[in-house]
C-alpha atoms as a PDB file:
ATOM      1  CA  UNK A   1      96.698  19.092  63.742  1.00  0.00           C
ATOM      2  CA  UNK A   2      97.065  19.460  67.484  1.00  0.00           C
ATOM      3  CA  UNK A   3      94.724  21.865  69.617  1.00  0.00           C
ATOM      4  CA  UNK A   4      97.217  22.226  73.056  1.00  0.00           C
ATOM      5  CA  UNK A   5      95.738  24.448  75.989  1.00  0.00           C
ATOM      6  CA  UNK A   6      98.646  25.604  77.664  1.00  0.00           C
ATOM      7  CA  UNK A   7      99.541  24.490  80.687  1.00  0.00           C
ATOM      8  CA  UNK A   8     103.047  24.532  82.971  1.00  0.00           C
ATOM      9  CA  UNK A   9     102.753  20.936  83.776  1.00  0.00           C
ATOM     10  CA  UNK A  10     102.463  19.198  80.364  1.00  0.00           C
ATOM     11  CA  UNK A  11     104.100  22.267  78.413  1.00  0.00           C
ATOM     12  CA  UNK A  12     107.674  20.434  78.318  1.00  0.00           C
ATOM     13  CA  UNK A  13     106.284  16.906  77.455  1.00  0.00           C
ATOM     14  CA  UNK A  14     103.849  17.852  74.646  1.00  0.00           C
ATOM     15  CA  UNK A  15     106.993  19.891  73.587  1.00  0.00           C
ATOM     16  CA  UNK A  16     108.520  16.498  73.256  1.00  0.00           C
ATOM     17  CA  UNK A  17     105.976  14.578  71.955  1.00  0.00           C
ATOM     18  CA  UNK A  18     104.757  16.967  69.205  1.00  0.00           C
ATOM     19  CA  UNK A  19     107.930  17.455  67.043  1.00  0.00           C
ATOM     20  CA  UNK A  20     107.159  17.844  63.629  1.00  0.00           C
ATOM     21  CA  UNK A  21     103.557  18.128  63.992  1.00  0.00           C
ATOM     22  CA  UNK A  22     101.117  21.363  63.632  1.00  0.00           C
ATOM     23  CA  UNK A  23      99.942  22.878  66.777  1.00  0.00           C
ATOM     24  CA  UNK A  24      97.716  25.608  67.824  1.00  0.00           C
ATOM     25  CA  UNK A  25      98.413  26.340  71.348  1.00  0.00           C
ATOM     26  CA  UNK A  26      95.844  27.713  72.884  1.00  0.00           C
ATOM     27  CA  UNK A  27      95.975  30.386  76.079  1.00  0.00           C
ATOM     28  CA  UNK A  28      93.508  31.175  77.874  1.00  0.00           C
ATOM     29  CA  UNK A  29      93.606  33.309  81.065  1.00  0.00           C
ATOM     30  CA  UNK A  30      91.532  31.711  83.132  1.00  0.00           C
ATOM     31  CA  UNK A  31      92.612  27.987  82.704  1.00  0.00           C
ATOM     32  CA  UNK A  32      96.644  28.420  82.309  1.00  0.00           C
ATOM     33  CA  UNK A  33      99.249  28.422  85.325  1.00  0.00           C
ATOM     34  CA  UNK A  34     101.667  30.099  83.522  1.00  0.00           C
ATOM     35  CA  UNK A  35     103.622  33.193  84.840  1.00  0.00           C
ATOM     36  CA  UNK A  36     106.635  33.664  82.580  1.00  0.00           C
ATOM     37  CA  UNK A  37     106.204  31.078  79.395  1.00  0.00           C
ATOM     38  CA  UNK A  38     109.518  29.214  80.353  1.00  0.00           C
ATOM     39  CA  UNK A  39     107.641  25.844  81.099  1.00  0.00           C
ATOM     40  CA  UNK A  40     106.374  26.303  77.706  1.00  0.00           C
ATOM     41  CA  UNK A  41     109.122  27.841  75.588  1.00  0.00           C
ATOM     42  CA  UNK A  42     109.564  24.690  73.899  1.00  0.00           C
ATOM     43  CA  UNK A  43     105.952  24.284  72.948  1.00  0.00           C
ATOM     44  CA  UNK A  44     105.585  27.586  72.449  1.00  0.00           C
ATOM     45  CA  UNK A  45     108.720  27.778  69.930  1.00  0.00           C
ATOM     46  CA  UNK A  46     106.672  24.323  68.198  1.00  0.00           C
ATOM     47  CA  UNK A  47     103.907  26.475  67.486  1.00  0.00           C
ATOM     48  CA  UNK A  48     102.445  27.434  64.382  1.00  0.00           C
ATOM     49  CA  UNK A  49      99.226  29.574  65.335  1.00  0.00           C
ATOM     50  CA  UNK A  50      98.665  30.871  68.780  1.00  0.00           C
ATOM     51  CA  UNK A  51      94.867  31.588  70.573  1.00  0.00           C
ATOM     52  CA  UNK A  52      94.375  33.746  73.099  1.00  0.00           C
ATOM     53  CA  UNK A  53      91.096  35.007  75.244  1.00  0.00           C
ATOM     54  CA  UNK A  54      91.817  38.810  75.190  1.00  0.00           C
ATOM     55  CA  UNK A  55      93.743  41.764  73.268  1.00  0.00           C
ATOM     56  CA  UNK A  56      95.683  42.266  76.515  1.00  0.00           C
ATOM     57  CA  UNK A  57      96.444  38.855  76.988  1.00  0.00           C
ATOM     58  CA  UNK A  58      98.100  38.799  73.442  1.00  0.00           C
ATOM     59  CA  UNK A  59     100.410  41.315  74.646  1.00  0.00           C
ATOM     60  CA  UNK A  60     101.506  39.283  77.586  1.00  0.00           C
ATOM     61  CA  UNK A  61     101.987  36.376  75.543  1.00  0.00           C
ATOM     62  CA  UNK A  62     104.572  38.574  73.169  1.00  0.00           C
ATOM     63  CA  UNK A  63     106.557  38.651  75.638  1.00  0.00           C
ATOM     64  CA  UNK A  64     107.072  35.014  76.373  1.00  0.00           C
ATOM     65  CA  UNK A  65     110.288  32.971  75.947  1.00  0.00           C
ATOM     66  CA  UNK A  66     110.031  31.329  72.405  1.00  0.00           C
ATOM     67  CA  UNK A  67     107.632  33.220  71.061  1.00  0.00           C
ATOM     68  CA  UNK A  68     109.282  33.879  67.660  1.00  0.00           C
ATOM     69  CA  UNK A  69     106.706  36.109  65.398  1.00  0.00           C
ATOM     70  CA  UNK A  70     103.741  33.309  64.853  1.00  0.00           C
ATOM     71  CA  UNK A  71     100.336  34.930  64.016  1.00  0.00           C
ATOM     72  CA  UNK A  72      97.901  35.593  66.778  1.00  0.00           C
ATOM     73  CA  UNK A  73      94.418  35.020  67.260  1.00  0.00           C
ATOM     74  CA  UNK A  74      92.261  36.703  69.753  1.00  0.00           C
ATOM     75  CA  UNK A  75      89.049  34.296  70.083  1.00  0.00           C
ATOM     76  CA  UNK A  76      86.683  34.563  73.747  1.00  0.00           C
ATOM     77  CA  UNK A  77      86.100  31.352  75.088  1.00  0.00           C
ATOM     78  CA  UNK A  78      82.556  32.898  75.879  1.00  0.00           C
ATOM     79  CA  UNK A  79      79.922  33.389  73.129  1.00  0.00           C
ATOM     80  CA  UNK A  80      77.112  35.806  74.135  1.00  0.00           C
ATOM     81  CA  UNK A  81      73.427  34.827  73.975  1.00  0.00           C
ATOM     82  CA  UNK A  82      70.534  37.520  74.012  1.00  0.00           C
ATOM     83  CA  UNK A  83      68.662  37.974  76.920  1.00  0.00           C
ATOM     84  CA  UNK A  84      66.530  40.040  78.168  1.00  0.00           C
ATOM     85  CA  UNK A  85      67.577  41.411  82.058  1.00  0.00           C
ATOM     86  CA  UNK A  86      65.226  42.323  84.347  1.00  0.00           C
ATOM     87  CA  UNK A  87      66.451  45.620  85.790  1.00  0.00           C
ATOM     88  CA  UNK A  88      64.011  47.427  84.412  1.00  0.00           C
ATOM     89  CA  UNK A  89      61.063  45.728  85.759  1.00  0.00           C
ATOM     90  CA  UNK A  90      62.901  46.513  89.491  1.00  0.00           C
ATOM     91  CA  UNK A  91      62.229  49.542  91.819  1.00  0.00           C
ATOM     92  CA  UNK A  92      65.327  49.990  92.717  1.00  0.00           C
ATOM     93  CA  UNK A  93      68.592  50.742  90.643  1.00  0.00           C
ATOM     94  CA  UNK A  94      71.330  48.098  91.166  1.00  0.00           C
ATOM     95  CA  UNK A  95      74.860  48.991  90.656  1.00  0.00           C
ATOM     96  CA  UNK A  96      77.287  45.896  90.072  1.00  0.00           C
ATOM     97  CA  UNK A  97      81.024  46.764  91.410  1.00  0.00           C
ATOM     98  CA  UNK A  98      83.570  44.312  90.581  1.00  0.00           C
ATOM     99  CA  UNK A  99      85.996  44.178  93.155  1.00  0.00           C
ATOM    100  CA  UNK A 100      88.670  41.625  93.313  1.00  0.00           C
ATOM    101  CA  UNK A 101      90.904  43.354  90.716  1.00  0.00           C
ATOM    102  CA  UNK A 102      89.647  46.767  92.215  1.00  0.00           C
ATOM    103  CA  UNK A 103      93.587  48.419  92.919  1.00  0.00           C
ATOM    104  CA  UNK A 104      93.816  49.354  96.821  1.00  0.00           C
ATOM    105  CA  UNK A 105      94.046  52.979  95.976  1.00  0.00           C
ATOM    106  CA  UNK A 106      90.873  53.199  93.624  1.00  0.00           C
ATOM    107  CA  UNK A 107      88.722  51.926  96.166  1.00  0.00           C
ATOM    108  CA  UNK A 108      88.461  54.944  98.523  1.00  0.00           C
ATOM    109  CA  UNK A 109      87.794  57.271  95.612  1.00  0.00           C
ATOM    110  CA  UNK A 110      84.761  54.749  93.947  1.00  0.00           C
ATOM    111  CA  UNK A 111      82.945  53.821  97.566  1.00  0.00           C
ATOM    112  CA  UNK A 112      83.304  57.470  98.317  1.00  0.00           C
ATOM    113  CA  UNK A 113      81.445  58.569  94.789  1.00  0.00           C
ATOM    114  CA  UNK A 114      79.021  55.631  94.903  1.00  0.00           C
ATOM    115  CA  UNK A 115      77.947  56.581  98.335  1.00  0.00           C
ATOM    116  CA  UNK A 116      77.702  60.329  97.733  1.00  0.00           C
ATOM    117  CA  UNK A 117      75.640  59.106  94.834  1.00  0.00           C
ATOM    118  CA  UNK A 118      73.110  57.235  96.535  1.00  0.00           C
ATOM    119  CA  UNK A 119      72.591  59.799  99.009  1.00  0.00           C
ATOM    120  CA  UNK A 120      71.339  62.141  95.902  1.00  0.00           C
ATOM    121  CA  UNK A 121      69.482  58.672  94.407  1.00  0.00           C
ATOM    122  CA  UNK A 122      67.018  57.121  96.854  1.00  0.00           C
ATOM    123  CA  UNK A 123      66.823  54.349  94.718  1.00  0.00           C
ATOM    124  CA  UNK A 124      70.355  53.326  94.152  1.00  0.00           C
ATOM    125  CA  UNK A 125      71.740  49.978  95.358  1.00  0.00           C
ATOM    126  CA  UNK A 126      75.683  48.694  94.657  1.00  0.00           C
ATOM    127  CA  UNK A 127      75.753  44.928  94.756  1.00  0.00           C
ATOM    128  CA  UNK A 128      79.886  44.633  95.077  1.00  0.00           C
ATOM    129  CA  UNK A 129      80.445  41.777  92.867  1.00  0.00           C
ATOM    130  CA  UNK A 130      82.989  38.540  94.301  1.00  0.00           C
ATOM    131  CA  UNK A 131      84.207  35.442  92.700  1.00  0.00           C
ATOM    132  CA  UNK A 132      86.007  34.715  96.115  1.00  0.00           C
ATOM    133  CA  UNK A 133      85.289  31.657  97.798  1.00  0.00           C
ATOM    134  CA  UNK A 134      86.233  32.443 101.686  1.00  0.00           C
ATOM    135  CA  UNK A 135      83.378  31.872 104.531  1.00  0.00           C
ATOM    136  CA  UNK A 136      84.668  35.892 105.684  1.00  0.00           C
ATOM    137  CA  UNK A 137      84.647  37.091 102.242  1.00  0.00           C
ATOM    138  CA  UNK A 138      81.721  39.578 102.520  1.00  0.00           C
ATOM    139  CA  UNK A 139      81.899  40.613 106.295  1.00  0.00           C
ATOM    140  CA  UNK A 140      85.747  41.376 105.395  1.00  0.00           C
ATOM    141  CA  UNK A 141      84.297  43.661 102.088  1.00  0.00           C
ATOM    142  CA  UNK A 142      81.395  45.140 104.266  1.00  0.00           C
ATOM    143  CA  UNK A 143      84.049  46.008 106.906  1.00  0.00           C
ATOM    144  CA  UNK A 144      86.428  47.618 104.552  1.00  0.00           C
ATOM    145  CA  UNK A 145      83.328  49.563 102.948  1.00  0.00           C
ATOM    146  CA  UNK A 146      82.282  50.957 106.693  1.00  0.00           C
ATOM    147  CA  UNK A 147      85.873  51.960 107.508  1.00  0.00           C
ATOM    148  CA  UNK A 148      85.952  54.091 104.071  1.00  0.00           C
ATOM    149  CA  UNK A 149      82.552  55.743 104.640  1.00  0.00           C
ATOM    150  CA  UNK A 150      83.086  56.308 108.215  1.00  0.00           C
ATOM    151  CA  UNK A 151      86.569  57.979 106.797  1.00  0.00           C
ATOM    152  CA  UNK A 152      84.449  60.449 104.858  1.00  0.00           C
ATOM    153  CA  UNK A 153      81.524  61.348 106.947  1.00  0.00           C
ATOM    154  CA  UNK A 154      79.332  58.801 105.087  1.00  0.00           C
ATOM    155  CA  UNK A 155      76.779  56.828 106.749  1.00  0.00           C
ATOM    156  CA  UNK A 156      78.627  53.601 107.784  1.00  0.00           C
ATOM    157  CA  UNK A 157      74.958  51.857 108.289  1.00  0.00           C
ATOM    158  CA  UNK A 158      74.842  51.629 104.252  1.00  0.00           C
ATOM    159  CA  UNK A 159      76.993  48.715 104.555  1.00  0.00           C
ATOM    160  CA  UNK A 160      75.578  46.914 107.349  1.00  0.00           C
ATOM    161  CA  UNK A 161      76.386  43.024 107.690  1.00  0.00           C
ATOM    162  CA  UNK A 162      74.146  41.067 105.529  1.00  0.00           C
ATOM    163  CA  UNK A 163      72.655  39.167 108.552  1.00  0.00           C
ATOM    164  CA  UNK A 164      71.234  41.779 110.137  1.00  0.00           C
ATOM    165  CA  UNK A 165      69.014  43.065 107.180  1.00  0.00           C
ATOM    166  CA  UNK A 166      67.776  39.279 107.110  1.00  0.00           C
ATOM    167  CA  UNK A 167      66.620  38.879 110.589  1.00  0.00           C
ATOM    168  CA  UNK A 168      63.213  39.039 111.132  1.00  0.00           C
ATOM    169  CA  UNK A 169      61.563  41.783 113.399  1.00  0.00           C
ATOM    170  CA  UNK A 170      63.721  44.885 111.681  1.00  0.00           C
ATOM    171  CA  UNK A 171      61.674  48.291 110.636  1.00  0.00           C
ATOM    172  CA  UNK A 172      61.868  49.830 107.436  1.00  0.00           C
ATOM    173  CA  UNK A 173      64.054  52.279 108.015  1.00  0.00           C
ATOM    174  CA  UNK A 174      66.842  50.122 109.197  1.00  0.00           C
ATOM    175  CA  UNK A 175      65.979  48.357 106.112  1.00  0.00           C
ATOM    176  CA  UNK A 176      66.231  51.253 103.562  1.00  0.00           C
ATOM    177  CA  UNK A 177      69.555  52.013 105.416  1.00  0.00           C
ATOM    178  CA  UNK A 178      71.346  49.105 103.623  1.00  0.00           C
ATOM    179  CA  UNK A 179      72.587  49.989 100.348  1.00  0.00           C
ATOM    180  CA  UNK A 180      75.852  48.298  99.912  1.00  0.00           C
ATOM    181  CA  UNK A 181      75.588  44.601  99.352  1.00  0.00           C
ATOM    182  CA  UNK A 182      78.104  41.861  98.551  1.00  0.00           C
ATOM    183  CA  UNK A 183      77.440  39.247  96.128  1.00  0.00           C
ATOM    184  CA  UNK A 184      80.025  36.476  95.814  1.00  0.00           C
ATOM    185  CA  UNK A 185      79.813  34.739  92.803  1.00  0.00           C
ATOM    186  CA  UNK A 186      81.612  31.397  92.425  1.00  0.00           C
ATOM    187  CA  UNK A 187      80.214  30.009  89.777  1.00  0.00           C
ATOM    188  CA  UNK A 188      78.793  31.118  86.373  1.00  0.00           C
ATOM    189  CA  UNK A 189      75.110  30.365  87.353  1.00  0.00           C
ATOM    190  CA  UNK A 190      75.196  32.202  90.671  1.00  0.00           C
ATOM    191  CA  UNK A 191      76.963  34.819  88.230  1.00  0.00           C
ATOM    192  CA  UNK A 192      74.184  35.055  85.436  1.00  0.00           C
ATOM    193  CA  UNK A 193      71.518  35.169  88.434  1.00  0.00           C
ATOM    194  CA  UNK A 194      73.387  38.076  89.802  1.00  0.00           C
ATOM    195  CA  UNK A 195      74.085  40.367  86.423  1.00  0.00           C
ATOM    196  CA  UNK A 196      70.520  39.909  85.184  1.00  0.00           C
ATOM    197  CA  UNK A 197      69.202  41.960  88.072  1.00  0.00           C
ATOM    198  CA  UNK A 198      71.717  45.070  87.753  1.00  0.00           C
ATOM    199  CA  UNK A 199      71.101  48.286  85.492  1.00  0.00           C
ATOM    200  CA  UNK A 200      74.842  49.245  85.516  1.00  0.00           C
ATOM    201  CA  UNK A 201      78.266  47.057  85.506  1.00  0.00           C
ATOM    202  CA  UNK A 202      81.415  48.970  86.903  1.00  0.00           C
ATOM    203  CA  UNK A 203      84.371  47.062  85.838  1.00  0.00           C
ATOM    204  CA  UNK A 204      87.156  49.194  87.197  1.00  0.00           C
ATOM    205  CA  UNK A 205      90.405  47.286  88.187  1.00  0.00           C
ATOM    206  CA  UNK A 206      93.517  46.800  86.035  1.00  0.00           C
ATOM    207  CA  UNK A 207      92.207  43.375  85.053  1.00  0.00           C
ATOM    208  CA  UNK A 208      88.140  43.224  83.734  1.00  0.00           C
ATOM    209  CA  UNK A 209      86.512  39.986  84.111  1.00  0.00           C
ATOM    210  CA  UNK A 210      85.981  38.780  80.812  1.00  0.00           C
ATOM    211  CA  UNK A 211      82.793  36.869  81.773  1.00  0.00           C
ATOM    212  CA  UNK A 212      81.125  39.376  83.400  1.00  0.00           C
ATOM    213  CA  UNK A 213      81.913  41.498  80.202  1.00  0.00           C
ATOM    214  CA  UNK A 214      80.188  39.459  78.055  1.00  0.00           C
ATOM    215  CA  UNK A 215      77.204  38.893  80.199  1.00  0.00           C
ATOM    216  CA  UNK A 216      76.593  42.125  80.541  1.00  0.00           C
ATOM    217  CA  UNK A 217      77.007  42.349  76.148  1.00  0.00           C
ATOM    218  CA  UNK A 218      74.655  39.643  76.210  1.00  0.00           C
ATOM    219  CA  UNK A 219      71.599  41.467  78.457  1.00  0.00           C
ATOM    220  CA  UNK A 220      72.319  44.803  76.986  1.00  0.00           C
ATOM    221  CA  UNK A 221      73.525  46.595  80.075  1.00  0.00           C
ATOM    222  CA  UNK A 222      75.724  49.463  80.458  1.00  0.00           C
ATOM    223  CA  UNK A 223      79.110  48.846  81.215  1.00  0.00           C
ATOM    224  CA  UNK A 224      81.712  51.505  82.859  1.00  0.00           C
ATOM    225  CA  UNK A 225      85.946  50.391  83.067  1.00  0.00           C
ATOM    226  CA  UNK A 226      89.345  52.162  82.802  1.00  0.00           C
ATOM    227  CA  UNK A 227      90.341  51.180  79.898  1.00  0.00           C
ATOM    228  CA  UNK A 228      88.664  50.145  75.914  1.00  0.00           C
ATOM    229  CA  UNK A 229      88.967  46.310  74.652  1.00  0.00           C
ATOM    230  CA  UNK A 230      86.758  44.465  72.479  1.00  0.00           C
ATOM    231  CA  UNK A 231      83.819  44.214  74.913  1.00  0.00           C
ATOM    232  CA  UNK A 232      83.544  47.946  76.095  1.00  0.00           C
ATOM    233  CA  UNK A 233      83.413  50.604  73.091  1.00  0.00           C
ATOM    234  CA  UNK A 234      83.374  54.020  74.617  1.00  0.00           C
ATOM    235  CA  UNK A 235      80.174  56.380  73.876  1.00  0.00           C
ATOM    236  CA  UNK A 236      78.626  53.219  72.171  1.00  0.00           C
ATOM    237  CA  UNK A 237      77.751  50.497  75.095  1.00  0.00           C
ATOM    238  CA  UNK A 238      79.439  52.292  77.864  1.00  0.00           C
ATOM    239  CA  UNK A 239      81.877  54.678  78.773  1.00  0.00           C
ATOM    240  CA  UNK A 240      85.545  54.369  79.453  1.00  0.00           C
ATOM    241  CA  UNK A 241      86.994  56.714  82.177  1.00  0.00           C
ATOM    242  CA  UNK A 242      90.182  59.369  81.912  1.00  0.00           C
ATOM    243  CA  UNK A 243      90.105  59.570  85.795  1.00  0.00           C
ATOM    244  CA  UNK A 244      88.235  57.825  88.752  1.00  0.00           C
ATOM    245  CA  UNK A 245      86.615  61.303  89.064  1.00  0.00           C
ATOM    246  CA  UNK A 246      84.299  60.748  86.089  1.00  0.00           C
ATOM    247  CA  UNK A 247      82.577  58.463  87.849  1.00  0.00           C
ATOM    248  CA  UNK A 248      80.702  61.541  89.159  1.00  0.00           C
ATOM    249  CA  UNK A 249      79.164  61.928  85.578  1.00  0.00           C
ATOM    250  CA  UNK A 250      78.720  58.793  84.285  1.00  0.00           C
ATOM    251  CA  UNK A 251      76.274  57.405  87.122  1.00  0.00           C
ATOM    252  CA  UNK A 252      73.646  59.758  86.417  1.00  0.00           C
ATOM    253  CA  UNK A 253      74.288  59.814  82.594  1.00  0.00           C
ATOM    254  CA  UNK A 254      72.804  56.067  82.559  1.00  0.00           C
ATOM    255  CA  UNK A 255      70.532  55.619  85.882  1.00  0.00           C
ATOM    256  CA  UNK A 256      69.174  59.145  85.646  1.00  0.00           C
ATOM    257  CA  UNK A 257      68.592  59.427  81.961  1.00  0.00           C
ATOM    258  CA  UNK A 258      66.521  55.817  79.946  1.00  0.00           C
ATOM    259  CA  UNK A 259      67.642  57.856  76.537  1.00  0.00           C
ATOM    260  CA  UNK A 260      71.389  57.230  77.241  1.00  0.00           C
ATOM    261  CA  UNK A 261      70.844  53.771  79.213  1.00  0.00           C
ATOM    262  CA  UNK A 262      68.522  52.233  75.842  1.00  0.00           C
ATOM    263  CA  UNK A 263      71.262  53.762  73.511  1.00  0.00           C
ATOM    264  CA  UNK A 264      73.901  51.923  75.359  1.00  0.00           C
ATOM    265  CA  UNK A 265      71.499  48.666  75.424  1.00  0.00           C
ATOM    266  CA  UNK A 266      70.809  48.775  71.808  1.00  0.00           C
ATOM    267  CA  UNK A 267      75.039  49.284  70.883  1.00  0.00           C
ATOM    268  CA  UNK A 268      75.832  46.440  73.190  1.00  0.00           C
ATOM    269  CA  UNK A 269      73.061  43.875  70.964  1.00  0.00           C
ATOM    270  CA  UNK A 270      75.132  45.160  68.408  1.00  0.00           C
ATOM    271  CA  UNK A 271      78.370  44.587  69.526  1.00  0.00           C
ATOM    272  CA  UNK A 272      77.262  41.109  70.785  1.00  0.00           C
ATOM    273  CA  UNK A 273      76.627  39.764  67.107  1.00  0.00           C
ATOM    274  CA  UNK A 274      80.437  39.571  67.038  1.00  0.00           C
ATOM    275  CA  UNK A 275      80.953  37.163  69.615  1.00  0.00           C
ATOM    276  CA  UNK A 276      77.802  34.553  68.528  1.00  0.00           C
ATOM    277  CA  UNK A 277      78.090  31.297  68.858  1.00  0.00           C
ATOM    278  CA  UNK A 278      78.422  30.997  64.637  1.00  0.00           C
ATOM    279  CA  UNK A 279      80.785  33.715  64.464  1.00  0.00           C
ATOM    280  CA  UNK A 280      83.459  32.118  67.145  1.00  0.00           C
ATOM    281  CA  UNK A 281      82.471  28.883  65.108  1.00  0.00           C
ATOM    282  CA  UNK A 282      84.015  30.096  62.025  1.00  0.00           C
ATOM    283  CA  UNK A 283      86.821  32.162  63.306  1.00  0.00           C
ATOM    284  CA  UNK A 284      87.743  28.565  64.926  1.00  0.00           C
ATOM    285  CA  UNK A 285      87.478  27.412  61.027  1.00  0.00           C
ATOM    286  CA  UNK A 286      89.923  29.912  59.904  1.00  0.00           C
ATOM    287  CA  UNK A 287      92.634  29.011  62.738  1.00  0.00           C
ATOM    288  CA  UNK A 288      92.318  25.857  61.357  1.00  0.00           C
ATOM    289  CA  UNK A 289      92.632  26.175  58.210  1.00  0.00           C
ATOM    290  CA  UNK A 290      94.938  28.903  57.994  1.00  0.00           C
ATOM    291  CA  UNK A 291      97.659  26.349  59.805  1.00  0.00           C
ATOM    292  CA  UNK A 292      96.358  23.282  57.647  1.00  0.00           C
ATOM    293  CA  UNK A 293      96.994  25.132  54.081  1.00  0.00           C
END
């Protein structure tokens, strides 16, 4: 039995080189360069069992060339491990915006709300969430931020640059005036640092990061997105939005209220048991044996 990770460049050759045997080809987001599935149709078509990361990557991969029926398996490459964040123990109220996968026309509406927000919650903070690598990456996010405050008589000084709330010699006010920050996050250390410290995880583009998903399962924090999947249950561990507008509610319903946010803690412990080291183990076991028998 053969356990392939798909991959463009040896999809053809171990295509070749695998007649006749059983494979599980494996697809995960993430690690794959593959667009379309034609550099792996004949792999693909070789395949017995197929394992995939997410529910809405198992759609994609339906629609590849040589997919012909096989069974699918949706199994995270991510297992979760109970911890204990520290939000709590903070003054303030951190906000974690993902951003990449933010769509150009959702980002007016969710600056707009967040900073309306904090200027109703003193204690608010959004920490904009990056896994891009570039030197300009923040100063280009902090810019974009400004011009949509500015656009809607917000105070642009919220999203000053990040050097100038780190020089020495500044007065609290100009201090307290920062309350957009950027955190780019390359690497799943500087990640875990990051989501420990935040009491709420907007998630809010087309395409969630699976990783920050779980993390947040794993330290019992709220989670708000677009759209259901096995990592956000709506009412239970977070809430999924109809319209952008919701927003409006659902910030308040978890910073404002420690009834709603420990309710939402508690459901996302529970949901976590499902994606355990042990339990991935064994749904591993059955993949297995369900193409060796």
């Amino acid at each position: 039995i053969f356990l392939v990770a798909a991959h463009r460049r040896h999809g053809k050759v171990l295509g070749n080189l695998l007649h006749n045997r059983s494979i599980i080809l494996c697809y995960f987001k993430n690690r794959r360069e593959v667009e379309s599935g034609e550099e792996l149709k004949s792999l693909l078509e070789k395949a017995g069992i197929l394992v995939v990361d997410t529910a809405a990557h198992q759609e994609e991969v339906i629609q590849y060339p040589g997919y012909h029926g096989q069974e699918i398996v949706t199994i995270t490459p991510y297992d979760t491990r109970l911890e204990q964040g520290i939000s709590q123990t903070l003054h303030v109220q951190n906000i974690l915006l993902a951003f990449d996968d933010l769509h150009p026309e959702d980002k007016d509406p969710v600056i707009t709300i967040l900073g309306q927000y904090m200027g109703d919650n003193p204690y608010a903070m959004v920490h904009i969430f990056t896994r891009k690598a570039g030197y300009q990456r923040p100063y280009e996010i902090l810019n974009e931020v400004r011009h949509i405050l500015m656009t809607h008589d917000l105070d642009p000084e919220m999203a000053r640059d990040q050097e100038e709330v780190s020089e020495n010699g500044l007065d609290e006010m100009t201090i307290c005036a920062k309350r957009f920050f950027v955190d780019q996050c390359v690497d799943e250390m500087s990640c875990n640092h990051t989501i420990r410290m935040q009491r709420l995880i907007l998630d809010l583009g087309v395409n969630v990061d699976q990783f920050l998903q779980i993390e947040a399962i794993s330290m019992g924090i709220p989670q708000i997105g677009m759209r259901e999947n096995q990592y956000l249950k709506n009412g239970k561990n977070g809430r999924v939005l109809s319209q952008m507008e919701d927003l409006r509610e659902s910030l308040p319903y978890y910073l404002e209220s420690r009834k709603h946010w420990n309710e939402a803690m508690i459901w996302a412990y529970d949901i976590g048991r499902n994606f355990s080291m042990e339990n991935l183990l064994e749904q591993w076991r059955g993949v297995v044996e369900s193409i060796e028998y």
